[in-house]
PDB file of N, CA and C in Angstrom:
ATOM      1  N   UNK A   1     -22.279 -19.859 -11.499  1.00  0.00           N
ATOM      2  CA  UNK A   1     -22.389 -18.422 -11.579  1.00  0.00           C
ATOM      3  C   UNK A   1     -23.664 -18.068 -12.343  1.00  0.00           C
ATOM      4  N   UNK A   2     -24.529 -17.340 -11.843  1.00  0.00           N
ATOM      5  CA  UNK A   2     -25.609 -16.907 -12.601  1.00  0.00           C
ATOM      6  C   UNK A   2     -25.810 -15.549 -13.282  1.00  0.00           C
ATOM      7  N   UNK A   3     -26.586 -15.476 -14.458  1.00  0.00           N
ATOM      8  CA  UNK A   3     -26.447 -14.460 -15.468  1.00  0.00           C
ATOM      9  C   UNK A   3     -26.862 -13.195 -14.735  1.00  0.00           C
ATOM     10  N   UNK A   4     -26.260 -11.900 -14.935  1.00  0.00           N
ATOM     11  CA  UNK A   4     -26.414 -10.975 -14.154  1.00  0.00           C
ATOM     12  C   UNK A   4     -27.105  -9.607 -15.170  1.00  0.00           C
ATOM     13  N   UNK A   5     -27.807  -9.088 -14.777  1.00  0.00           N
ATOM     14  CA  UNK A   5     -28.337  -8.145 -15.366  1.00  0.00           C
ATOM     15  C   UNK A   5     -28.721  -6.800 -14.766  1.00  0.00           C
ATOM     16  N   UNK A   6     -28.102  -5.757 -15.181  1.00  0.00           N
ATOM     17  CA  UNK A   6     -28.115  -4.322 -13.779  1.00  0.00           C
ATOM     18  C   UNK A   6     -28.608  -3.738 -14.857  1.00  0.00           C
ATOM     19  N   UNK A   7     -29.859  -2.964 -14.678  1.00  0.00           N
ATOM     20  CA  UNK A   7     -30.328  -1.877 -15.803  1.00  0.00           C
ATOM     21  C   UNK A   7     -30.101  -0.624 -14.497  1.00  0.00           C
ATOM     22  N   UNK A   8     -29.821   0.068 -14.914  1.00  0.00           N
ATOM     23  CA  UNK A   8     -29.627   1.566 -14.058  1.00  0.00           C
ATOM     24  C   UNK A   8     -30.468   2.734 -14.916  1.00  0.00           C
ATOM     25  N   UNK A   9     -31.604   3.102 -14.235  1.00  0.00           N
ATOM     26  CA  UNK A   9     -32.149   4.022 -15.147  1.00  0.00           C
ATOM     27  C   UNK A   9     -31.779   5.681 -14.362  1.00  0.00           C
ATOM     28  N   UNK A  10     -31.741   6.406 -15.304  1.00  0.00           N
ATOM     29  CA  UNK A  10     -30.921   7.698 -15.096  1.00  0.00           C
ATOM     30  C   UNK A  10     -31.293   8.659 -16.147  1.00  0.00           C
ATOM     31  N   UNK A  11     -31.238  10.220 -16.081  1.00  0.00           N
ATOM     32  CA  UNK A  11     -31.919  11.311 -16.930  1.00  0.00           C
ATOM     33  C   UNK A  11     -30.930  12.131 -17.273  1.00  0.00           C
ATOM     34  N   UNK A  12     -30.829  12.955 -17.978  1.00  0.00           N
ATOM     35  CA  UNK A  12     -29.975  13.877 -18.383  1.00  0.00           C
ATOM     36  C   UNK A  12     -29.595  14.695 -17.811  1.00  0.00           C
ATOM     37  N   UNK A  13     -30.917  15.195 -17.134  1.00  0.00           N
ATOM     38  CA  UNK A  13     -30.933  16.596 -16.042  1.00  0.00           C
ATOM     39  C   UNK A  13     -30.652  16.180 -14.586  1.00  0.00           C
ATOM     40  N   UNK A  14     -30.141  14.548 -14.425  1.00  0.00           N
ATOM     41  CA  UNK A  14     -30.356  14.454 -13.263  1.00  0.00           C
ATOM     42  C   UNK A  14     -28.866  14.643 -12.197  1.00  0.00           C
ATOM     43  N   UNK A  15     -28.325  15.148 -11.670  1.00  0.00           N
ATOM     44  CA  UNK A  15     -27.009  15.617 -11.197  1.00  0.00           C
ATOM     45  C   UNK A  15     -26.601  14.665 -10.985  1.00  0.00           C
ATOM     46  N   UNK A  16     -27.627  13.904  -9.644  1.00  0.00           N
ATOM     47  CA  UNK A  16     -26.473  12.754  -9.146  1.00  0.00           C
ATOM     48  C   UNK A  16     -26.817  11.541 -10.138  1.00  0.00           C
ATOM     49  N   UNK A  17     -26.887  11.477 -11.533  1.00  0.00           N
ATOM     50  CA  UNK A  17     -26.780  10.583 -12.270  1.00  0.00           C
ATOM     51  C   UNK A  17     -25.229  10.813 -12.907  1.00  0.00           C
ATOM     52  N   UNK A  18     -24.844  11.542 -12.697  1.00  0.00           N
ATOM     53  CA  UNK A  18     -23.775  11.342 -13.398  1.00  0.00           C
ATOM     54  C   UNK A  18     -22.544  10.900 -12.435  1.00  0.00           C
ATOM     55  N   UNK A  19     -22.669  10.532 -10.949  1.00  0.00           N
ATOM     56  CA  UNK A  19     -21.967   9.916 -10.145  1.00  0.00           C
ATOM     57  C   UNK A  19     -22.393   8.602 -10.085  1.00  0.00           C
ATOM     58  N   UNK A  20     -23.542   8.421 -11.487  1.00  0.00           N
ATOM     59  CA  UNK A  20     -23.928   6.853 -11.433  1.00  0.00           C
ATOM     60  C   UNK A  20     -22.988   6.080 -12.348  1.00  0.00           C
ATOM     61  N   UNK A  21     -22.494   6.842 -13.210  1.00  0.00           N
ATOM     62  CA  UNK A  21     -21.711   6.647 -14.252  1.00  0.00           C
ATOM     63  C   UNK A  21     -20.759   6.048 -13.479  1.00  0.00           C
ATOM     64  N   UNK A  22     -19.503   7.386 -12.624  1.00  0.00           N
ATOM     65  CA  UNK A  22     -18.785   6.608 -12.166  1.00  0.00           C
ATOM     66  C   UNK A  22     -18.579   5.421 -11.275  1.00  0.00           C
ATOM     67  N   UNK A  23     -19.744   5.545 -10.892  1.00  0.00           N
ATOM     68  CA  UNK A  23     -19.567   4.320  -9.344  1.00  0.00           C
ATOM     69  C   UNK A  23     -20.082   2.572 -10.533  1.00  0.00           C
ATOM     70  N   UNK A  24     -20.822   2.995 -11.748  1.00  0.00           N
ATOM     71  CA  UNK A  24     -20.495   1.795 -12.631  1.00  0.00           C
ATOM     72  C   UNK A  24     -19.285   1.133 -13.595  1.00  0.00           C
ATOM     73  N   UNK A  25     -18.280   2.412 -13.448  1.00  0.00           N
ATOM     74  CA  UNK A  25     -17.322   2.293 -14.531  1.00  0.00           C
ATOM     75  C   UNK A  25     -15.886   2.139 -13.015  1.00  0.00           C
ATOM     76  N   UNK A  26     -16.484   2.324 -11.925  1.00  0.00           N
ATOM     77  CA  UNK A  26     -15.336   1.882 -11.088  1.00  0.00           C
ATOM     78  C   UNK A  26     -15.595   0.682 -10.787  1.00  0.00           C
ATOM     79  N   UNK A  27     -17.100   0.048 -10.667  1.00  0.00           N
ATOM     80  CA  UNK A  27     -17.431  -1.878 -10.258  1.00  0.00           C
ATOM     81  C   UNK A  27     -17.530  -2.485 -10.722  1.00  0.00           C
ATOM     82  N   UNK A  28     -17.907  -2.166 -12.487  1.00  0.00           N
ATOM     83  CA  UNK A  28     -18.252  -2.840 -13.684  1.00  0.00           C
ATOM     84  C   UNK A  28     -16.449  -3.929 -13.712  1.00  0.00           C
ATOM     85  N   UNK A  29     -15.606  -3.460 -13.537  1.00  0.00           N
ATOM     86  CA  UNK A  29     -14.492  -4.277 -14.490  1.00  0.00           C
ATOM     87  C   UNK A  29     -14.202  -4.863 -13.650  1.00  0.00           C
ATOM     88  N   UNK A  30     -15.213  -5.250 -12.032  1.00  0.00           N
ATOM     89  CA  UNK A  30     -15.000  -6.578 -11.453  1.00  0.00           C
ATOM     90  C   UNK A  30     -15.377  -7.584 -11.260  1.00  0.00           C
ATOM     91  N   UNK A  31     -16.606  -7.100 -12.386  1.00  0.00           N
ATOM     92  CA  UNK A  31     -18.253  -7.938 -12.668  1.00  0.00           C
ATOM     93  C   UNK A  31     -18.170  -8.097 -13.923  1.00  0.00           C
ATOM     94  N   UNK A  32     -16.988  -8.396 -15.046  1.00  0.00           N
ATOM     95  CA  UNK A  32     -17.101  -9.093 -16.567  1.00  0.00           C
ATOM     96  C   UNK A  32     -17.985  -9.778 -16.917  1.00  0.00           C
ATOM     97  N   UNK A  33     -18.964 -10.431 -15.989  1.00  0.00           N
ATOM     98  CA  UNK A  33     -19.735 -11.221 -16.846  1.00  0.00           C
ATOM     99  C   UNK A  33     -21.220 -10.431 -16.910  1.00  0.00           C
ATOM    100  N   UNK A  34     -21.659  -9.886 -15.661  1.00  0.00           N
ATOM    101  CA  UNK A  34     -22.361  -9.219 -15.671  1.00  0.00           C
ATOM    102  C   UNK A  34     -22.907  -7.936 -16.885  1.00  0.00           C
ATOM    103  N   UNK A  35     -24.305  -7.801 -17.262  1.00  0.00           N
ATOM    104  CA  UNK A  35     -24.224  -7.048 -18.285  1.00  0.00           C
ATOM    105  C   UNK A  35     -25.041  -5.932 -17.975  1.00  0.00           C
ATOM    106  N   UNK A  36     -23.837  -4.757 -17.180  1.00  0.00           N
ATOM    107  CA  UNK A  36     -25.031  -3.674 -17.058  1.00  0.00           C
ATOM    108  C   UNK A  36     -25.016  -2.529 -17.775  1.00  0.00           C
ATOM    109  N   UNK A  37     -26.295  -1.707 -18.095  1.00  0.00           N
ATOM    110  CA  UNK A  37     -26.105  -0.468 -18.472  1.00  0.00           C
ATOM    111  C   UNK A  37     -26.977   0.569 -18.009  1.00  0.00           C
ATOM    112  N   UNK A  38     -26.766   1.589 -18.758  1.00  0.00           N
ATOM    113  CA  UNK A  38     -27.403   3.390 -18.412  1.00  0.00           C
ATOM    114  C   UNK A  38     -28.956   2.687 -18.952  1.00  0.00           C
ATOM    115  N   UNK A  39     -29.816   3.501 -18.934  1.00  0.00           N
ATOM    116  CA  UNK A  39     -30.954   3.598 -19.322  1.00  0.00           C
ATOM    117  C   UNK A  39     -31.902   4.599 -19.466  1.00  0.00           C
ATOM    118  N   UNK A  40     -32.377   5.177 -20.399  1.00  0.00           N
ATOM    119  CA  UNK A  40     -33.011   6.428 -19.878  1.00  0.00           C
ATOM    120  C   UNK A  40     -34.104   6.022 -18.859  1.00  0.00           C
ATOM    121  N   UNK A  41     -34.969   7.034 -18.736  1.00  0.00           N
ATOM    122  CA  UNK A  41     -35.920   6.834 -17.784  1.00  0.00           C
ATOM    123  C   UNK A  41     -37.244   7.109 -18.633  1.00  0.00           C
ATOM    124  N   UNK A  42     -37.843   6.155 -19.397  1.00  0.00           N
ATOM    125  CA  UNK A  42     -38.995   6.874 -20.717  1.00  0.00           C
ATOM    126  C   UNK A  42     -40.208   6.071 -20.122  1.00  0.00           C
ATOM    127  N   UNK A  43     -41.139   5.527 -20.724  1.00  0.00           N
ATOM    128  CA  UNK A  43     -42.425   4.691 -21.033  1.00  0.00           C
ATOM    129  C   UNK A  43     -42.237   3.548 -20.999  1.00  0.00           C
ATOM    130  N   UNK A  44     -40.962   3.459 -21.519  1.00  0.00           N
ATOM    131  CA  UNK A  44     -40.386   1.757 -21.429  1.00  0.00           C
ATOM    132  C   UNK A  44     -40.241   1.490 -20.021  1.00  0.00           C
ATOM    133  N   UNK A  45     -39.658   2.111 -19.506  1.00  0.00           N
ATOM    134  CA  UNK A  45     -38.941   1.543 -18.200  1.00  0.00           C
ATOM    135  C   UNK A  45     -40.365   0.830 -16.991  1.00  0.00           C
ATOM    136  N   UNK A  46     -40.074   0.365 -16.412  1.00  0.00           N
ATOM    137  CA  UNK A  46     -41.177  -0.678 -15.348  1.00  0.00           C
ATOM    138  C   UNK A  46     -41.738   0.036 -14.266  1.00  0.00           C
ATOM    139  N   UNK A  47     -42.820  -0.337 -14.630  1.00  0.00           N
ATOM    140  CA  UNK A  47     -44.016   0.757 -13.098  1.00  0.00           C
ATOM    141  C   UNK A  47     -43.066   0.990 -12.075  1.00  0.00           C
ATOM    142  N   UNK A  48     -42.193   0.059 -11.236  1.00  0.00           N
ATOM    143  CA  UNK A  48     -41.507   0.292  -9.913  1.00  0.00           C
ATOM    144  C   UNK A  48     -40.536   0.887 -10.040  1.00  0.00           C
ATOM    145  N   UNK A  49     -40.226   1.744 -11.731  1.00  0.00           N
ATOM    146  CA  UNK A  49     -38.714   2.957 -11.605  1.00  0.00           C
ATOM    147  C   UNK A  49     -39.714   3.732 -11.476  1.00  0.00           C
ATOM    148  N   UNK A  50     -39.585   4.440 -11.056  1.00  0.00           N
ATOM    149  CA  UNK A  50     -40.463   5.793 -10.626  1.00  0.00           C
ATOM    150  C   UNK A  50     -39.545   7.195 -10.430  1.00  0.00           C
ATOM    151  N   UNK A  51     -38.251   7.007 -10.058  1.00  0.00           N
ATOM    152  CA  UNK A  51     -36.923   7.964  -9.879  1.00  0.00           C
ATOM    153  C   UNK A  51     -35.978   7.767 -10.641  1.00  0.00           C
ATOM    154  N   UNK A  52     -34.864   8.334 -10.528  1.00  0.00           N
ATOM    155  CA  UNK A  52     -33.467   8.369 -10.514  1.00  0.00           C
ATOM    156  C   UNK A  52     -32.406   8.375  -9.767  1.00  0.00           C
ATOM    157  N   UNK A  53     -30.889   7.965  -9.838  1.00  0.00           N
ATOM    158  CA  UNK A  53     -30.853   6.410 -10.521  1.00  0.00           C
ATOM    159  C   UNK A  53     -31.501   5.756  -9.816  1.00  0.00           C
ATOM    160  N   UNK A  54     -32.356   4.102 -10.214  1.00  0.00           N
ATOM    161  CA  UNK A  54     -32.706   3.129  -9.686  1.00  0.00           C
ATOM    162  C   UNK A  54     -32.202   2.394 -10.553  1.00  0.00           C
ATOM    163  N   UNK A  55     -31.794   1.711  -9.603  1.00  0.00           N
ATOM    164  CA  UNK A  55     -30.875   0.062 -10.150  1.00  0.00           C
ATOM    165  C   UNK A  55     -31.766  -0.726  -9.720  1.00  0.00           C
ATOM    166  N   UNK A  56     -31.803  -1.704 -11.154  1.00  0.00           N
ATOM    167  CA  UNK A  56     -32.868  -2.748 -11.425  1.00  0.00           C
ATOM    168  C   UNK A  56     -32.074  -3.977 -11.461  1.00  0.00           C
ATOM    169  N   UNK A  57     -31.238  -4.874 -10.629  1.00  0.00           N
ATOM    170  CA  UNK A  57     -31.042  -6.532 -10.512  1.00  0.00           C
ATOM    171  C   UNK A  57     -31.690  -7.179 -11.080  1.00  0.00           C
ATOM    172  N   UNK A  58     -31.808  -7.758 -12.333  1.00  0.00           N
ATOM    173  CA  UNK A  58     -32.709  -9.162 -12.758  1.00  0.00           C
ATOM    174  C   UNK A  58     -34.076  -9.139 -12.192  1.00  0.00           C
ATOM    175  N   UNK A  59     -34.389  -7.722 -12.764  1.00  0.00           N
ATOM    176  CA  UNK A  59     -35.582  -7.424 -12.976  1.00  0.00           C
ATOM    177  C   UNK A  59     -36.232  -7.317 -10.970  1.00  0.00           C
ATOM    178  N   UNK A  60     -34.969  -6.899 -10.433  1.00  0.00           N
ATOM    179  CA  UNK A  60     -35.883  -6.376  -8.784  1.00  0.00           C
ATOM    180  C   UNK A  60     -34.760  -5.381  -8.391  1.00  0.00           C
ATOM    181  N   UNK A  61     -35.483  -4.311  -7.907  1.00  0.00           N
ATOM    182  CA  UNK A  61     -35.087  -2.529  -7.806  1.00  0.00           C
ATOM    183  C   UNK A  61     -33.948  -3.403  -6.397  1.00  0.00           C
ATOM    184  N   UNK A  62     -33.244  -2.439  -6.701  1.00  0.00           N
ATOM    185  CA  UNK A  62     -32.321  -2.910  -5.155  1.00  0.00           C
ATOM    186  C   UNK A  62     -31.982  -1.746  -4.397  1.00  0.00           C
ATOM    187  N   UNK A  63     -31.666  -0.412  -5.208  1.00  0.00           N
ATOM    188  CA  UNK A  63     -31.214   0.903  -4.676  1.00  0.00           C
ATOM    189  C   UNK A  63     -32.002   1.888  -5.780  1.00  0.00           C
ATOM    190  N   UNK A  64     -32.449   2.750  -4.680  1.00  0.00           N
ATOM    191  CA  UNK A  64     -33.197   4.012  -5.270  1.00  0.00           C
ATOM    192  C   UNK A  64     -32.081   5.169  -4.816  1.00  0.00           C
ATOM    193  N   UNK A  65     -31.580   5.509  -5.473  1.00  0.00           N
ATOM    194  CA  UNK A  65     -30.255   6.336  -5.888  1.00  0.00           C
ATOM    195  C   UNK A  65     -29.064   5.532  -5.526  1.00  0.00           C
ATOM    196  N   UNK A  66     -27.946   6.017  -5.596  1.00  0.00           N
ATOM    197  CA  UNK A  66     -26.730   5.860  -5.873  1.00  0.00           C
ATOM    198  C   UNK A  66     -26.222   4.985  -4.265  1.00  0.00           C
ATOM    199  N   UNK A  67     -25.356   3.596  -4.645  1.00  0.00           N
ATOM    200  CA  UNK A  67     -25.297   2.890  -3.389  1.00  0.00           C
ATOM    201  C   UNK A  67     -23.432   3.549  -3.503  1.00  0.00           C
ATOM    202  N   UNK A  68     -23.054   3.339  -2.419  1.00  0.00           N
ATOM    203  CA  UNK A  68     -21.693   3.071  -2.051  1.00  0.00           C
ATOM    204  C   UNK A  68     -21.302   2.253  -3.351  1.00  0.00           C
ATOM    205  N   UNK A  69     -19.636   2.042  -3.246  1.00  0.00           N
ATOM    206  CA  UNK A  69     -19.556   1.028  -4.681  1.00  0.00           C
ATOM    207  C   UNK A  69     -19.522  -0.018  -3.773  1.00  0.00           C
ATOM    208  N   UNK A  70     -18.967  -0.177  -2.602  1.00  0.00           N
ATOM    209  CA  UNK A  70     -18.946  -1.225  -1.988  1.00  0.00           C
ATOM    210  C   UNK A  70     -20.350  -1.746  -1.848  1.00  0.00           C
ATOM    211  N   UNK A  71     -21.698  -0.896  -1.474  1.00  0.00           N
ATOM    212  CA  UNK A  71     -23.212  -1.815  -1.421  1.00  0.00           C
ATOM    213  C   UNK A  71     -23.341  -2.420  -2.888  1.00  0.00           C
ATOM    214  N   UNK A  72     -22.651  -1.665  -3.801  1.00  0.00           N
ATOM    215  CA  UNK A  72     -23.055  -2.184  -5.311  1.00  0.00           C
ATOM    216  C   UNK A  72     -22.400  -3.496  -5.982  1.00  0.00           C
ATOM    217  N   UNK A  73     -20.738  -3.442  -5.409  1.00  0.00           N
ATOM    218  CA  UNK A  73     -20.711  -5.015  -5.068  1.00  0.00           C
ATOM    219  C   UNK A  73     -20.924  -5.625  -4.403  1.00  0.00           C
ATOM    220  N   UNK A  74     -21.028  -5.780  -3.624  1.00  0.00           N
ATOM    221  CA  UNK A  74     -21.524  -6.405  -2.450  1.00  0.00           C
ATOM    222  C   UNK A  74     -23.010  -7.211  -3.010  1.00  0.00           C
ATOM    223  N   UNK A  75     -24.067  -6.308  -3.708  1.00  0.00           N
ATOM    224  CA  UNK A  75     -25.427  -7.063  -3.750  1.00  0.00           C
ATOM    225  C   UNK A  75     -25.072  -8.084  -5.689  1.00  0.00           C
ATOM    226  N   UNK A  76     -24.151  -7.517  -6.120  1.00  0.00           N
ATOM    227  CA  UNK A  76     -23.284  -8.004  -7.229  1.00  0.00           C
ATOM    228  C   UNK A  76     -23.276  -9.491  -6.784  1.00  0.00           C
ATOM    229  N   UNK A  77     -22.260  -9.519  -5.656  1.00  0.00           N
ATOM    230  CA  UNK A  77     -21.607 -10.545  -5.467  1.00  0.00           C
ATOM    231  C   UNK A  77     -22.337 -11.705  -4.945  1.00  0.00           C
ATOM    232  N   UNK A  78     -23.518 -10.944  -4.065  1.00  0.00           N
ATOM    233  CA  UNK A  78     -24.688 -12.177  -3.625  1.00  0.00           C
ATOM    234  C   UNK A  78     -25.264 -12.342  -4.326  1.00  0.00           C
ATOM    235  N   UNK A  79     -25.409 -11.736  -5.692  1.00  0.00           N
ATOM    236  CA  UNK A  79     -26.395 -12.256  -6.859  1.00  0.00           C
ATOM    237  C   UNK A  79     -25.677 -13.499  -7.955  1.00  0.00           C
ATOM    238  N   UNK A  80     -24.530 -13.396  -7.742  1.00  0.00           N
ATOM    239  CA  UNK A  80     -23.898 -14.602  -7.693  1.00  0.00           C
ATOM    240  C   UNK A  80     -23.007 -14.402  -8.872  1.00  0.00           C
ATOM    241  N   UNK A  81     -22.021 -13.555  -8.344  1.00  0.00           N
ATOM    242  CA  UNK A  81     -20.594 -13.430  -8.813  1.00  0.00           C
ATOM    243  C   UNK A  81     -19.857 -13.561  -7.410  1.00  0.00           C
ATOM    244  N   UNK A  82     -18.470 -13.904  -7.501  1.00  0.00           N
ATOM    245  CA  UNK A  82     -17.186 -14.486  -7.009  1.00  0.00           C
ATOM    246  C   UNK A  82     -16.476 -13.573  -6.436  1.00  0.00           C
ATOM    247  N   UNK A  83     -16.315 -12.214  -7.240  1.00  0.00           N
ATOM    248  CA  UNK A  83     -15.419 -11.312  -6.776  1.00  0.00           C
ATOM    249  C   UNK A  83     -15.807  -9.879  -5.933  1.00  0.00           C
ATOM    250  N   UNK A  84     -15.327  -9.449  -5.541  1.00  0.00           N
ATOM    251  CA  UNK A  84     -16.351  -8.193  -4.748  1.00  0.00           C
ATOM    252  C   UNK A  84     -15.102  -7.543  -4.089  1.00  0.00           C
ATOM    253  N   UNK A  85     -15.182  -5.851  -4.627  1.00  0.00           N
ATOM    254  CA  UNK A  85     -14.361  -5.206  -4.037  1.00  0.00           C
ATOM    255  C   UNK A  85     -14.348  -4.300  -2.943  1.00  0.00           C
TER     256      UNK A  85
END
């Protein structure tokens, strides 16, 4: 199983960020090992976030806004976790 890392960057003002929340707090508790979180969207974040949400995989963008939860496990599960709902 390999170490998993989801940065999701997301803004305050941004509407459909807050359906990012849920679609992480409905896939997150099937991905325990995986360690993802919110992120703002500042100076820090990497030339290729450019929007909101973009989900960042171990450091490569996979979805520029909000996937299905099923695309979100699904690319979970080929990144090499076991379970997928």
């Amino acid at each position: 199983m390999k170490n998993l890392t989801l940065h999701i960057y997301v803004t305050d003002d941004c509407w459909s960020c807050r359906e990012t929340g849920r679609i992480v707090a409905d896939v997150a508790p099937y991905f325990p090992e995986a360690a993802i979180d919110l992120r703002p969207l500042d100076a820090a974040a990497p030339d290729d976030v450019f929007a909101v949400p973009t989900y960042v995989l171990n450091g490569r963008v996979i979805f520029l806004g909000n996937p299905t939860r099923e695309e979100l496990s699904q690319k979970l599960a080929e990144a090499g976790q076991t379970v997928c709902v």
